[in-house]
Protein backbone atom coordinates (compact mmCIF):
# COMPACT_ATOMS: atom_id res chain seq x y z
CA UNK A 1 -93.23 -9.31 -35.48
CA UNK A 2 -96.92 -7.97 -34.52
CA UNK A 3 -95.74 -4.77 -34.03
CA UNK A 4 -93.43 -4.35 -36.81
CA UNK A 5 -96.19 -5.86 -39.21
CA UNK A 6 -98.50 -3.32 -37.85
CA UNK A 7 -96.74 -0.35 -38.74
CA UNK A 8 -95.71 -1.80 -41.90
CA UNK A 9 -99.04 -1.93 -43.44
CA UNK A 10 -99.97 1.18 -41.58
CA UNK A 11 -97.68 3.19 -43.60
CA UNK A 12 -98.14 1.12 -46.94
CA UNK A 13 -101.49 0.25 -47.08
CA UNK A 14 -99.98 -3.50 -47.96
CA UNK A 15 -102.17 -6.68 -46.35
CA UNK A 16 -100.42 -8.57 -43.13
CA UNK A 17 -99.69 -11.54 -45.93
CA UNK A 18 -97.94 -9.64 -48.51
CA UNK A 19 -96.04 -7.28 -45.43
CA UNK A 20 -94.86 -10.05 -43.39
CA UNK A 21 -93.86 -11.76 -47.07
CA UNK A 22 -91.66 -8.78 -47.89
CA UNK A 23 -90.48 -8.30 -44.66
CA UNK A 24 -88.82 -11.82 -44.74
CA UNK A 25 -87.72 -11.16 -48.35
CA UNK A 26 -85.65 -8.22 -47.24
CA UNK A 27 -84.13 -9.23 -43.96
CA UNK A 28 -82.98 -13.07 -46.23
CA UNK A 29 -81.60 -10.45 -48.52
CA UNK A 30 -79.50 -8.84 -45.57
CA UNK A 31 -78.75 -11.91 -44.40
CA UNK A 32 -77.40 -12.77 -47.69
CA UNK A 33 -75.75 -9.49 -48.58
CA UNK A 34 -75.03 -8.01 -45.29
CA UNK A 35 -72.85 -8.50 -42.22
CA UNK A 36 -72.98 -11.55 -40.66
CA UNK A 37 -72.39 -10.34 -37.00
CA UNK A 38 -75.01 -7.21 -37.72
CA UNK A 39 -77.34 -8.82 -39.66
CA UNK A 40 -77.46 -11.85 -37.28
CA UNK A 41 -78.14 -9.13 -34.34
CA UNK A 42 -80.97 -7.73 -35.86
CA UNK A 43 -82.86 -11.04 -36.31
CA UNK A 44 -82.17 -11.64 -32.87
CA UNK A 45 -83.97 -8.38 -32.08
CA UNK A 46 -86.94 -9.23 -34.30
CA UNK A 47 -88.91 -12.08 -32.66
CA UNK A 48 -91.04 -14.25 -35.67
CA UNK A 49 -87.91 -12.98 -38.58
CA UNK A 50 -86.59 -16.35 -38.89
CA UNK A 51 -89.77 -17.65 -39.70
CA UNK A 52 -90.23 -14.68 -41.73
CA UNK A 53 -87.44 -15.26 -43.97
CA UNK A 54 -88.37 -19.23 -43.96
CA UNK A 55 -91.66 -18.39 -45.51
CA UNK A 56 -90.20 -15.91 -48.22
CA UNK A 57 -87.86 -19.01 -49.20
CA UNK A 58 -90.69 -20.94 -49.38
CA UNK A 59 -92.30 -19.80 -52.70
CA UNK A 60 -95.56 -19.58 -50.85
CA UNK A 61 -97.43 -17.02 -51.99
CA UNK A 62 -96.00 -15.80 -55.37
CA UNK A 63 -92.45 -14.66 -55.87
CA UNK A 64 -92.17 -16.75 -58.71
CA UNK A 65 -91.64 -16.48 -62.53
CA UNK A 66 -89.69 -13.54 -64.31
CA UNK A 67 -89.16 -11.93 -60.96
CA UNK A 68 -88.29 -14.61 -58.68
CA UNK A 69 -86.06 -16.36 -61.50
CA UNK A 70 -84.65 -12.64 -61.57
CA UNK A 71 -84.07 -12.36 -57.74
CA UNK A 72 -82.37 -15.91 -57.70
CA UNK A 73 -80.06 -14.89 -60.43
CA UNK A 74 -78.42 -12.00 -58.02
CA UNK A 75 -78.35 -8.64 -59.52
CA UNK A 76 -78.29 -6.80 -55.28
CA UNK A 77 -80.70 -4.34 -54.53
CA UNK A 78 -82.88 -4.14 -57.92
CA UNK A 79 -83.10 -8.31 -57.86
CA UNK A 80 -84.89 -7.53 -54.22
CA UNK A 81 -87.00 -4.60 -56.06
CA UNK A 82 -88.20 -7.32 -57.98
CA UNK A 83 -89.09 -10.03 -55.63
CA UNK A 84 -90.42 -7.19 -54.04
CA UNK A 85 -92.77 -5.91 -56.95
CA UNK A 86 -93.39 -10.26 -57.83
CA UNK A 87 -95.22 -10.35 -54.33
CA UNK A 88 -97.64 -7.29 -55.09
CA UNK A 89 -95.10 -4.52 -53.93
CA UNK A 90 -95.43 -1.57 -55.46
CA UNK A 91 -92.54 0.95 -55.86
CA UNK A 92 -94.13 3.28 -53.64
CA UNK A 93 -94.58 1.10 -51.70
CA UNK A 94 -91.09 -0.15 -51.29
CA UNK A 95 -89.45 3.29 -49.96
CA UNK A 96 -92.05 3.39 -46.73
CA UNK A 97 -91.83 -0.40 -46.02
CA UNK A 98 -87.79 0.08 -46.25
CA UNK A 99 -87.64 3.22 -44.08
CA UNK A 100 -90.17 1.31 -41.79
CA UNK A 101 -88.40 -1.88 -41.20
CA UNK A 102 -85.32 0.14 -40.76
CA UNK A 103 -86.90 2.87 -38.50
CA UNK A 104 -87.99 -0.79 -36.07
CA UNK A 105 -84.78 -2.19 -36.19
CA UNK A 106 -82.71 0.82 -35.02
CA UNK A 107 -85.16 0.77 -32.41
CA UNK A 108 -84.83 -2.95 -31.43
CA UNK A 109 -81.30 -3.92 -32.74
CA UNK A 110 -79.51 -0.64 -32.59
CA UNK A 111 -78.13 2.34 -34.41
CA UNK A 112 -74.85 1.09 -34.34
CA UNK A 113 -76.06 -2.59 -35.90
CA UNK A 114 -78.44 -0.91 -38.69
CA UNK A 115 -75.51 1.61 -39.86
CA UNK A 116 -73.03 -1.07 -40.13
CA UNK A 117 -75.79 -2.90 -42.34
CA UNK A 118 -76.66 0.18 -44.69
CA UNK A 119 -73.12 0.87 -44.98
CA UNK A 120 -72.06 -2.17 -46.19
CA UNK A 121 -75.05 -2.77 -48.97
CA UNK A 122 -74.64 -0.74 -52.29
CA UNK A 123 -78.14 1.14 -53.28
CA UNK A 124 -79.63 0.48 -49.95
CA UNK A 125 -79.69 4.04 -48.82
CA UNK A 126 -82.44 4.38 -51.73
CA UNK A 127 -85.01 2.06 -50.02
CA UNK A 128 -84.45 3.56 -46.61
């Protein structure tokens, strides 16, 4: 999760707090939304993501009103855009964490694994 958490803010200019927050905000959202088998793979590959998306379950550390209430209603994609922003995300931000995150877990997980994941997710392909 070092790693991954280094190139994060690297390319976003985001904190290690707020990165590793929205890093476990997106992979609970592919956990939720995605493929089971895929999804599952990459969170093997990512050492420190289940605690990752244990934190961003949490509440701890904002997520909450409007947004969060927003992002536990559903709504796909935009719900995580706003989680996302609720943490301190902005929305350029959001395109180089995506392509990021993605970029690592092709690398860790698999081509194969992070295809079957965008394909399956409608609006995806627009954060990564």
């Amino acid at each position: 999760m070092d790693e991954l958490l280094a190139r994060v803010t690297q390319k976003t200019g985001l904190d290690q707090a707020t990165a590793r927050k929205a890093i476990g905000l997106i992979l609970g959202y592919l956990q939720k939304e995605g493929p089971a088998n895929e999804v599952n793979q990459l969170i093997d590959a990512l050492p420190g993501a289940q605690e990752a998306i244990a934190e961003s379950n949490s509440g701890a550390g904002g997520g909450g009103g409007l947004m969060g209430m927003m992002g536990s209603m559903g709504g796909g994609v935009m719900a995580l855009g706003g989680q996302l922003m609720g943490i301190g995300v902005s929305m350029g931000q959001m395109q180089p964490l995506g392509k990021e995150l993605f970029a690592y877990g092709r690398e860790k997980a698999g081509e194969d694994t992070m295809g079957a994941i965008m394909g399956s997710i409608p609006g995806l392909s627009q954060f990564v």
